[in-house]
Protein backbone atom coordinates (compact mmCIF):
# COMPACT_ATOMS: atom_id res chain seq x y z
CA UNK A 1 0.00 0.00 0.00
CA UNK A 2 1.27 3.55 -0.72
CA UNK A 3 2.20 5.38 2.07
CA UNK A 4 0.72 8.67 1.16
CA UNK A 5 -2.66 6.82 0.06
CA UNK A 6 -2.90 5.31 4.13
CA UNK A 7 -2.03 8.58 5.59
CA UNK A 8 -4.98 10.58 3.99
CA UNK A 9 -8.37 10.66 5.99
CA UNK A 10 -11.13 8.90 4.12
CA UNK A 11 -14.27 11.45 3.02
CA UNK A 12 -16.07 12.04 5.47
CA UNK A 13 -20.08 10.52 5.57
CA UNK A 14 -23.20 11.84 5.29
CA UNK A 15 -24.95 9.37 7.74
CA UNK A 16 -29.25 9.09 8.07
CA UNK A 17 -31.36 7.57 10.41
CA UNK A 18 -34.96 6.35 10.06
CA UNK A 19 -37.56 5.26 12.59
CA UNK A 20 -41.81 4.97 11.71
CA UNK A 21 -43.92 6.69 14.17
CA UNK A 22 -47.27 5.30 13.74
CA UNK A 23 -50.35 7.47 12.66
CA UNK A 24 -52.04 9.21 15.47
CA UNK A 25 -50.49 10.63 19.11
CA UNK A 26 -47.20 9.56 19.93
CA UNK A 27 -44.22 11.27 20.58
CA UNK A 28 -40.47 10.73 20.09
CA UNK A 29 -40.07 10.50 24.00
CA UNK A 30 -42.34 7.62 24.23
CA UNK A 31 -40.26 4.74 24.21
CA UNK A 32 -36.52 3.71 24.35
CA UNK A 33 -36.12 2.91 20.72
CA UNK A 34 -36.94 6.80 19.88
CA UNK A 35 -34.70 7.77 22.62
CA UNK A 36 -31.85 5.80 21.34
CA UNK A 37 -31.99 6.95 17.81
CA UNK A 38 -31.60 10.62 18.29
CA UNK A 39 -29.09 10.34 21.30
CA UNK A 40 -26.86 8.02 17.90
CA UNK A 41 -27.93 11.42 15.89
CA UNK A 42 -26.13 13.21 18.53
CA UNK A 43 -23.52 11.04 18.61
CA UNK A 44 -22.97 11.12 15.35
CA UNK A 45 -22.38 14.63 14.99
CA UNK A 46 -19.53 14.87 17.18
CA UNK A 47 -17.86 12.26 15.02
CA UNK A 48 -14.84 13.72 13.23
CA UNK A 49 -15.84 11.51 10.33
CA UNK A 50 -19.12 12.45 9.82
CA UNK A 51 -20.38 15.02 7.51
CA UNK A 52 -23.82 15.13 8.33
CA UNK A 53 -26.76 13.34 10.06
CA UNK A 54 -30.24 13.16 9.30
CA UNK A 55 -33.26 11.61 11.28
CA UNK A 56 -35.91 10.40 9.00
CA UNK A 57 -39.39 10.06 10.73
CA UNK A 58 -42.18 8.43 8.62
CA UNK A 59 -39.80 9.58 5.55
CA UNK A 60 -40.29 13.42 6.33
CA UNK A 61 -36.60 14.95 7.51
CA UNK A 62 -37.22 16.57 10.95
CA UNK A 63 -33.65 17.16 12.13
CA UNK A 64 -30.63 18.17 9.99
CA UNK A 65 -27.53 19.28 11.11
């Protein structure tokens, strides 16, 4: 392997993630699953290799950073 092509930092990611909220009252704070995907949003955005995150809910972007 070249050792100028190992040095250099891969492109960083645009990374998305999706969860369904079902029709009707509910809210993201309802159960752990919802809870878990925006704290790995948050996560995500401090990562030095990510670009961007998105979270997709019922395929409408609500949070873009």
């Amino acid at each position: 392997m070249n050792k100028q092509a190992s040095s250099r930092m891969p492109e960083r990611l645009n990374v998305g993630v999706s969860i369904f909220i079902r029709k009707g009252e509910q809210s993201l704070w309802e159960n752990g699953i919802f809870q878990n995907c925006l704290y790995l949003v948050m996560l995500l955005t401090r990562s030095p290799r990510v670009k961007s995150t998105y979270l997709d809910v019922d395929h409408i972007v609500v949070a873009q950073t």
